[in-house]
N, C-alpha and C. Protein backbone atom coordinates (compact mmCIF):
# COMPACT_ATOMS: atom_id res chain seq x y z
N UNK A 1 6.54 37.08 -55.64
CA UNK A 1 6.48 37.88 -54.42
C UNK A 1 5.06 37.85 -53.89
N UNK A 2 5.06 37.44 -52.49
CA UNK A 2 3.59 37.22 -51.92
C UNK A 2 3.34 38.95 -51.50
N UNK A 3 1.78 39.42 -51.80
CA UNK A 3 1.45 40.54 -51.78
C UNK A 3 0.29 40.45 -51.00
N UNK A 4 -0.30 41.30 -49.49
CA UNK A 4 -0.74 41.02 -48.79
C UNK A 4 -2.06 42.46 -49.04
N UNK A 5 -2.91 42.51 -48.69
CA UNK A 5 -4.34 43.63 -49.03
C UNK A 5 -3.41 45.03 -48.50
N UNK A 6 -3.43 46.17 -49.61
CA UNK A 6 -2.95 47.04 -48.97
C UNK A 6 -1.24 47.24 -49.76
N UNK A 7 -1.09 46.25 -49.89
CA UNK A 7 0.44 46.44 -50.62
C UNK A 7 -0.08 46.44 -51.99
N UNK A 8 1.25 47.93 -52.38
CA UNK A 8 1.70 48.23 -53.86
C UNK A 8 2.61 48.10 -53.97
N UNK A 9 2.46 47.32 -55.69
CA UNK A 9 3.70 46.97 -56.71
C UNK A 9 4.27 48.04 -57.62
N UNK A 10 5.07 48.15 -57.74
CA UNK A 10 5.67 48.60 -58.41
C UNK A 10 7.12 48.62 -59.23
N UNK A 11 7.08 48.93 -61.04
CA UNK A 11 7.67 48.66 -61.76
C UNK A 11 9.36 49.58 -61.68
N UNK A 12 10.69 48.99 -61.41
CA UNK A 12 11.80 49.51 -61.30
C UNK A 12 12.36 49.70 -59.96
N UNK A 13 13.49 50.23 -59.67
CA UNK A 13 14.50 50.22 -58.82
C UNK A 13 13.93 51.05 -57.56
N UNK A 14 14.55 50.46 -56.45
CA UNK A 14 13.81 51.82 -55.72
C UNK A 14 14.16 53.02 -55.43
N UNK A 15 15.26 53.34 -56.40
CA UNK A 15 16.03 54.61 -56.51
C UNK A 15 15.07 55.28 -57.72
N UNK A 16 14.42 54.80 -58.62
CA UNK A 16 13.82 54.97 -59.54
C UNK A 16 12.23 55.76 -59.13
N UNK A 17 11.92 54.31 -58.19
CA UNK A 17 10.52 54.96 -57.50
C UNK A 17 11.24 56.41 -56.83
N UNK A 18 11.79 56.25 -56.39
CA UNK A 18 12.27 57.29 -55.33
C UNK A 18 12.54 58.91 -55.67
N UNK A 19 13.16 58.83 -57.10
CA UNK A 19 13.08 60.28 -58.18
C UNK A 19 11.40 60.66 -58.65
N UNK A 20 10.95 59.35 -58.77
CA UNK A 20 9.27 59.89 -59.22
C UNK A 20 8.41 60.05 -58.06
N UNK A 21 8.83 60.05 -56.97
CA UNK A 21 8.20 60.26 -56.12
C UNK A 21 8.04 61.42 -55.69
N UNK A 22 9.81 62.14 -55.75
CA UNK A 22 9.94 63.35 -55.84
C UNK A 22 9.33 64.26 -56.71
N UNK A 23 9.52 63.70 -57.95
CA UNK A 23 9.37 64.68 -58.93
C UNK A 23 7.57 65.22 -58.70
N UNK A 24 6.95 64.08 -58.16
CA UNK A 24 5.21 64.38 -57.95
C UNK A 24 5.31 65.03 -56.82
N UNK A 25 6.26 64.95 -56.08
CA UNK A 25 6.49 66.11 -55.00
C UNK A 25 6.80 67.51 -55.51
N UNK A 26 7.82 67.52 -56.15
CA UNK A 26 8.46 69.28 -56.89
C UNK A 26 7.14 69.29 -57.21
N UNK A 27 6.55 69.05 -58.27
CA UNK A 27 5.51 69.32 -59.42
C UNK A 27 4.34 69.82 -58.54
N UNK A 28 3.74 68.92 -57.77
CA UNK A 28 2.32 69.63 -56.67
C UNK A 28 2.55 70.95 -55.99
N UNK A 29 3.77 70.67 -55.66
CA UNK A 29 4.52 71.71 -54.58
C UNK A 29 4.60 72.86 -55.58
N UNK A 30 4.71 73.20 -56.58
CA UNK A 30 4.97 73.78 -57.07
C UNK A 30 4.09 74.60 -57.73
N UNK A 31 3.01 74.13 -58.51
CA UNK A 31 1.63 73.96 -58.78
C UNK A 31 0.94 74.64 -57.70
N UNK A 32 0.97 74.15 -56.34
CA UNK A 32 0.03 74.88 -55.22
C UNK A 32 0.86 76.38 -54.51
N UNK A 33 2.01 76.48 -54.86
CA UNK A 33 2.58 77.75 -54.62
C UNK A 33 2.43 79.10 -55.75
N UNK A 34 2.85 77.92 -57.12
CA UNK A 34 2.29 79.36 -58.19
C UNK A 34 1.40 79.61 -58.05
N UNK A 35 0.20 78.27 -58.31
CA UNK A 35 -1.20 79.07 -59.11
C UNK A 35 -2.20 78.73 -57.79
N UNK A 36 -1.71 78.27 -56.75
CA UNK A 36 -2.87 77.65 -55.65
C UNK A 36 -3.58 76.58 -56.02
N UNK A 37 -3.42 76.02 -56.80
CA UNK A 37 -4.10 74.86 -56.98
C UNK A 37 -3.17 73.28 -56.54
N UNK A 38 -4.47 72.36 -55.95
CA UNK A 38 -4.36 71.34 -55.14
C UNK A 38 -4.03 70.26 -56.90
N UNK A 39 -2.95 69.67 -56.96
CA UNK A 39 -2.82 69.04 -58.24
C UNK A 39 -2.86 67.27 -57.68
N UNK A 40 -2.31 67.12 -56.76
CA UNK A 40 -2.14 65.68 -56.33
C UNK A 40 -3.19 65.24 -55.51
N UNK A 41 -3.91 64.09 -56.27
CA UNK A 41 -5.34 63.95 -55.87
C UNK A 41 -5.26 62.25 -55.33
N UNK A 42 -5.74 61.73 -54.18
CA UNK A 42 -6.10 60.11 -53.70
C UNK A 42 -7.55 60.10 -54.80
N UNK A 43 -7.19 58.97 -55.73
CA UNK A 43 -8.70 58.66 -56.50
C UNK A 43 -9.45 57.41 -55.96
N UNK A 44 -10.54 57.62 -56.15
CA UNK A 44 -11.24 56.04 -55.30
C UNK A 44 -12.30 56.03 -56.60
N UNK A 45 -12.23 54.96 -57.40
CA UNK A 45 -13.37 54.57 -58.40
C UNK A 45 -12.99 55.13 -59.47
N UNK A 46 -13.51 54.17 -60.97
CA UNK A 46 -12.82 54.28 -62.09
C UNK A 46 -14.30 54.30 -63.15
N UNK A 47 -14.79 54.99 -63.59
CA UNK A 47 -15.36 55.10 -64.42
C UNK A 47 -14.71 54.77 -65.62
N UNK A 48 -15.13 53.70 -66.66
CA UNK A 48 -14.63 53.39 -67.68
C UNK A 48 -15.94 52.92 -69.19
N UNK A 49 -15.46 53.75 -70.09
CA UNK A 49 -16.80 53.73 -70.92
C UNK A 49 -15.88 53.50 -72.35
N UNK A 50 -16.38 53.40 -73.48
CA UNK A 50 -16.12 53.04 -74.71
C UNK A 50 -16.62 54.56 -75.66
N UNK A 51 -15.76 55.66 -76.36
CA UNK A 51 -16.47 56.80 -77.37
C UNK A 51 -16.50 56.94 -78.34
N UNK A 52 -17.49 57.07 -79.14
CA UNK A 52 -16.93 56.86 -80.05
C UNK A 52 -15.64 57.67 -80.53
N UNK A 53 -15.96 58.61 -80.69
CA UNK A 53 -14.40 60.07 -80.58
C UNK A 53 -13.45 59.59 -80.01
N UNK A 54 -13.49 59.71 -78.84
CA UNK A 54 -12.13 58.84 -77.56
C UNK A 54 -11.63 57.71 -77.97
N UNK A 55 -12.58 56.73 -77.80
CA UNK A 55 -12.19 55.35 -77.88
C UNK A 55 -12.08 54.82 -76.22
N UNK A 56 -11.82 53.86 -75.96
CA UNK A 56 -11.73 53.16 -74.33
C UNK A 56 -10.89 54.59 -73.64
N UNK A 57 -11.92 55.05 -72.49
CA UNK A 57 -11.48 55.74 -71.35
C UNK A 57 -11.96 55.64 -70.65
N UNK A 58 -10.82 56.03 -69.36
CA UNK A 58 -11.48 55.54 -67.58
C UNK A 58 -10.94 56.94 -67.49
N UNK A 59 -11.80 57.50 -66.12
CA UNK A 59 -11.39 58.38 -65.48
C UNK A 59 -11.58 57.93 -64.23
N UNK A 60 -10.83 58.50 -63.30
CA UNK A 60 -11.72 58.74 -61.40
C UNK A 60 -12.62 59.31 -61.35
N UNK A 61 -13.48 58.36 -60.27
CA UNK A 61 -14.92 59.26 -59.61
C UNK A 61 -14.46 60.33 -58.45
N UNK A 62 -13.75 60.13 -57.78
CA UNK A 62 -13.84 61.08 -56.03
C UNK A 62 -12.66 61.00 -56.24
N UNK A 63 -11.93 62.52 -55.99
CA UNK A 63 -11.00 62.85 -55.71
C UNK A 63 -10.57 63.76 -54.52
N UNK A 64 -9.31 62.93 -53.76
CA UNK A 64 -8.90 63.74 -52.13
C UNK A 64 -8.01 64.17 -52.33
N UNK A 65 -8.16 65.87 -52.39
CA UNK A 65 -6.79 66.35 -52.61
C UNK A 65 -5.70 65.81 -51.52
N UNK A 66 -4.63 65.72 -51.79
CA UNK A 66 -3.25 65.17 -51.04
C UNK A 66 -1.79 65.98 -50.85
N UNK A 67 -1.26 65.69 -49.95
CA UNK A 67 0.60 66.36 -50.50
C UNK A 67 1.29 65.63 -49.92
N UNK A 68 2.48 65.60 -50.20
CA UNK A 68 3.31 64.83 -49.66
C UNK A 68 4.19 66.00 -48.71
N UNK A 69 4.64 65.02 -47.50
CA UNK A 69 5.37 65.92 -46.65
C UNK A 69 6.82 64.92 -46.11
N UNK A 70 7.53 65.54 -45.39
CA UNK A 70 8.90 64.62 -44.79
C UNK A 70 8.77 66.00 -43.60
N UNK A 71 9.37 65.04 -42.47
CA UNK A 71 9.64 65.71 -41.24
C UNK A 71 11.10 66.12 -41.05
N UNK A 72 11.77 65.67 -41.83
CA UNK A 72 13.39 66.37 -41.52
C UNK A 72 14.37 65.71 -43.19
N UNK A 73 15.50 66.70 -44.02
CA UNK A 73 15.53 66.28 -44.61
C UNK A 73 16.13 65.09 -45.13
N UNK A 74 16.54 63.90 -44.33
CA UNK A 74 16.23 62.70 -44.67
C UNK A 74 15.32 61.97 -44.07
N UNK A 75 14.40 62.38 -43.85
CA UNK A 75 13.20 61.28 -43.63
C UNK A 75 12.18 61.30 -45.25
N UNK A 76 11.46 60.12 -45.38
CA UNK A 76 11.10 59.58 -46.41
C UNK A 76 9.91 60.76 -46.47
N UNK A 77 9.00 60.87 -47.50
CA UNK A 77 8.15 61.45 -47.90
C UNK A 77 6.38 60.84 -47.26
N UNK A 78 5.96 61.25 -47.06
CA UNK A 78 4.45 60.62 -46.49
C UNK A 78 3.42 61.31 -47.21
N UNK A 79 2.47 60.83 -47.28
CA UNK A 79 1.19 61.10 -48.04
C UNK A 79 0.29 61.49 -47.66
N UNK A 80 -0.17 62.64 -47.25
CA UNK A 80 -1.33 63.60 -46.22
C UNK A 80 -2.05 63.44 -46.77
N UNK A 81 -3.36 64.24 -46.40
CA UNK A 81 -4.73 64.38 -47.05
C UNK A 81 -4.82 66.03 -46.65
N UNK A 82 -4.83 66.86 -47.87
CA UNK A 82 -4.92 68.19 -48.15
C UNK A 82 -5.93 68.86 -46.87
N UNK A 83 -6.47 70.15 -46.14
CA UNK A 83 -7.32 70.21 -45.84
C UNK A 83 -8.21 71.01 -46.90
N UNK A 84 -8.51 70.54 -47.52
CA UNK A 84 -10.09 70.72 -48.77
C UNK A 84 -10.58 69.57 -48.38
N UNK A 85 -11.82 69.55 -49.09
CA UNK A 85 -12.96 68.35 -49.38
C UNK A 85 -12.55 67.33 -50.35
N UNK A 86 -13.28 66.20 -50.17
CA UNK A 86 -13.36 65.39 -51.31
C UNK A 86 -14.24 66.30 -52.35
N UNK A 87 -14.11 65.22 -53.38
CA UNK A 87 -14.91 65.89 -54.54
C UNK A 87 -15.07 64.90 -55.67
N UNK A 88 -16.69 65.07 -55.95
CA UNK A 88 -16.27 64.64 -57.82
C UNK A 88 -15.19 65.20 -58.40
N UNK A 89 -14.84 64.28 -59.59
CA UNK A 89 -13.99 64.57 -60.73
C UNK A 89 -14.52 65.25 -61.15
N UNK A 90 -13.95 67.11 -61.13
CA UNK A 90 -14.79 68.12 -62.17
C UNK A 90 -15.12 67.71 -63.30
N UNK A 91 -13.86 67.08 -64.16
CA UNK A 91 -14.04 67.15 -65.78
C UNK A 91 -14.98 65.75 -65.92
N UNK A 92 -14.78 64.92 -65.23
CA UNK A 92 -15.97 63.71 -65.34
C UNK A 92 -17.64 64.16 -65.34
N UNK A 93 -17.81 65.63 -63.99
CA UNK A 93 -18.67 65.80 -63.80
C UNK A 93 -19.33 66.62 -65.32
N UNK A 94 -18.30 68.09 -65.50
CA UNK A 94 -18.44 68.53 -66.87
C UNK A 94 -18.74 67.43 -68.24
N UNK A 95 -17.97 67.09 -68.42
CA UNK A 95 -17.95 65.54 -69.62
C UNK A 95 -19.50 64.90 -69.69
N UNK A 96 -19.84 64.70 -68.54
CA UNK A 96 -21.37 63.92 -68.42
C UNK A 96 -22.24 65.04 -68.57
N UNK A 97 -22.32 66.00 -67.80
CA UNK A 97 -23.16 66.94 -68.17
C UNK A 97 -23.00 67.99 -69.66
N UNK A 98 -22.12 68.05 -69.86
CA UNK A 98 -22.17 68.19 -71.30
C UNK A 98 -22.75 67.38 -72.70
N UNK A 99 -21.87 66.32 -72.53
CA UNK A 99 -22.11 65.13 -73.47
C UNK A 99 -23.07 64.12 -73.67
N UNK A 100 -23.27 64.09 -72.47
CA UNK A 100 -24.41 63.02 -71.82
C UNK A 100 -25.77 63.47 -71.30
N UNK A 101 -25.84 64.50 -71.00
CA UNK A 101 -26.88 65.15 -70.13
C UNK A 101 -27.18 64.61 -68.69
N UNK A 102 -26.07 64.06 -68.54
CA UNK A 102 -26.17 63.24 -66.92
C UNK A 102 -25.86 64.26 -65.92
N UNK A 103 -26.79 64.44 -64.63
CA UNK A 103 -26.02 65.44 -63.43
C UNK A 103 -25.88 64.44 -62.67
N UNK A 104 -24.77 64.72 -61.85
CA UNK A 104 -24.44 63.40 -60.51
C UNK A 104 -25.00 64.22 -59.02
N UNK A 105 -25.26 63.58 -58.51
CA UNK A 105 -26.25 64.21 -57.19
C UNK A 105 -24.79 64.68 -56.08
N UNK A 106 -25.23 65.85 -56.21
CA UNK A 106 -23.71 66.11 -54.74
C UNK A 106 -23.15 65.59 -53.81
N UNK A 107 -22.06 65.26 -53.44
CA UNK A 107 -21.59 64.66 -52.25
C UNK A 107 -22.20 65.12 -51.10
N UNK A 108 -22.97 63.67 -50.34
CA UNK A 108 -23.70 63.94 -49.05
C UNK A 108 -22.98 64.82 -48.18
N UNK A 109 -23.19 65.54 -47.13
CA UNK A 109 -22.50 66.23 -46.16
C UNK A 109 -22.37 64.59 -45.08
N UNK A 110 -22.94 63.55 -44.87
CA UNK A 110 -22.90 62.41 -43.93
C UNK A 110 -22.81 61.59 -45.12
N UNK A 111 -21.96 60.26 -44.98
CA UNK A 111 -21.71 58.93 -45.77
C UNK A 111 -22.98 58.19 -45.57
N UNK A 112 -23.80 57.82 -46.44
CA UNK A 112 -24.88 56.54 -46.17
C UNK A 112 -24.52 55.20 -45.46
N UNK A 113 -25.36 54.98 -44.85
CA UNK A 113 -25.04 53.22 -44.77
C UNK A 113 -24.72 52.41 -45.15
N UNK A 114 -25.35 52.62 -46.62
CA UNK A 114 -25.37 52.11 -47.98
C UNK A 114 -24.55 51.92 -49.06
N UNK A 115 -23.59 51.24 -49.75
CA UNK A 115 -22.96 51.70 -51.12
C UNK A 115 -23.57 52.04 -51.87
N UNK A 116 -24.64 52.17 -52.67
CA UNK A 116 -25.67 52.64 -53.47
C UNK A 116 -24.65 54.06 -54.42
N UNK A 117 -24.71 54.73 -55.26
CA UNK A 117 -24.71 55.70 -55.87
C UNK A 117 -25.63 55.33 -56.88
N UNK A 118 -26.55 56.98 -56.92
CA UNK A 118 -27.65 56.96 -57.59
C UNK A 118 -27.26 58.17 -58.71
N UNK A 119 -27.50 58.12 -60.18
CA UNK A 119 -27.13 59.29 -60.87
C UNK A 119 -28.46 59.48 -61.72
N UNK A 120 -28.28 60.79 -61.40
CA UNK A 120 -29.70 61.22 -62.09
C UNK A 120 -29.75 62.48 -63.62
N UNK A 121 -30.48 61.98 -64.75
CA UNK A 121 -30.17 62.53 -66.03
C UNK A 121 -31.17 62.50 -66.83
């Protein structure tokens, strides 16, 4: 199957995708009504290190909170962007500053020009 920038694969039926799609729907939805919290996050960047304790782990760097919505109930599900902020990965941020003594410099209020990220420790 030819796959063009932008297209995702995915493993099983599309009745299959289609229950887990939901179910990350119930579950957020559900999550942000009990306890208020934003659970379904867009990740961009993979931090991946070797622990000794752990062993091989990746986490996400920046996380956009998200929800999924549908406009009537058979229309398909779509993928918003929460209104909160982006954000570091708390527990990445905790994890380094605990373990590591690394602090990561706050998300600019303006995007640089630049790709650069600078971490300072």
């Amino acid at each position: 199957m030819d796959r063009s920038p932008g297209d995702l694969a995915f493993d099983g039926t599309p009745e299959e995708l289609s229950r887990k799609i939901r179910r990350i729907h119930d579950n957020a939805h559900t999550t942000l009504e009990e306890r208020g919290l934003t659970t379904l996050h867009i990740t961009f960047g993979i931090l991946e290190w070797d622990d000794p304790l752990l062993g091989m782990s990746q986490t996400p760097i920046w996380m956009v909170p998200a929800h999924l919505e549908r406009s009537g109930q058979l229309a398909p599900l779509r993928l918003k962007l929460a209104d909160e902020e982006m954000q570091l990965n708390p527990a990445l941020e905790l994890f380094l500053r605990e373990r590591h003594k690394v602090s990561l410099e706050p998300l600019p209020e303006e995007p640089a020009t630049d790709s650069r990220c600078e971490v300072s420790g």
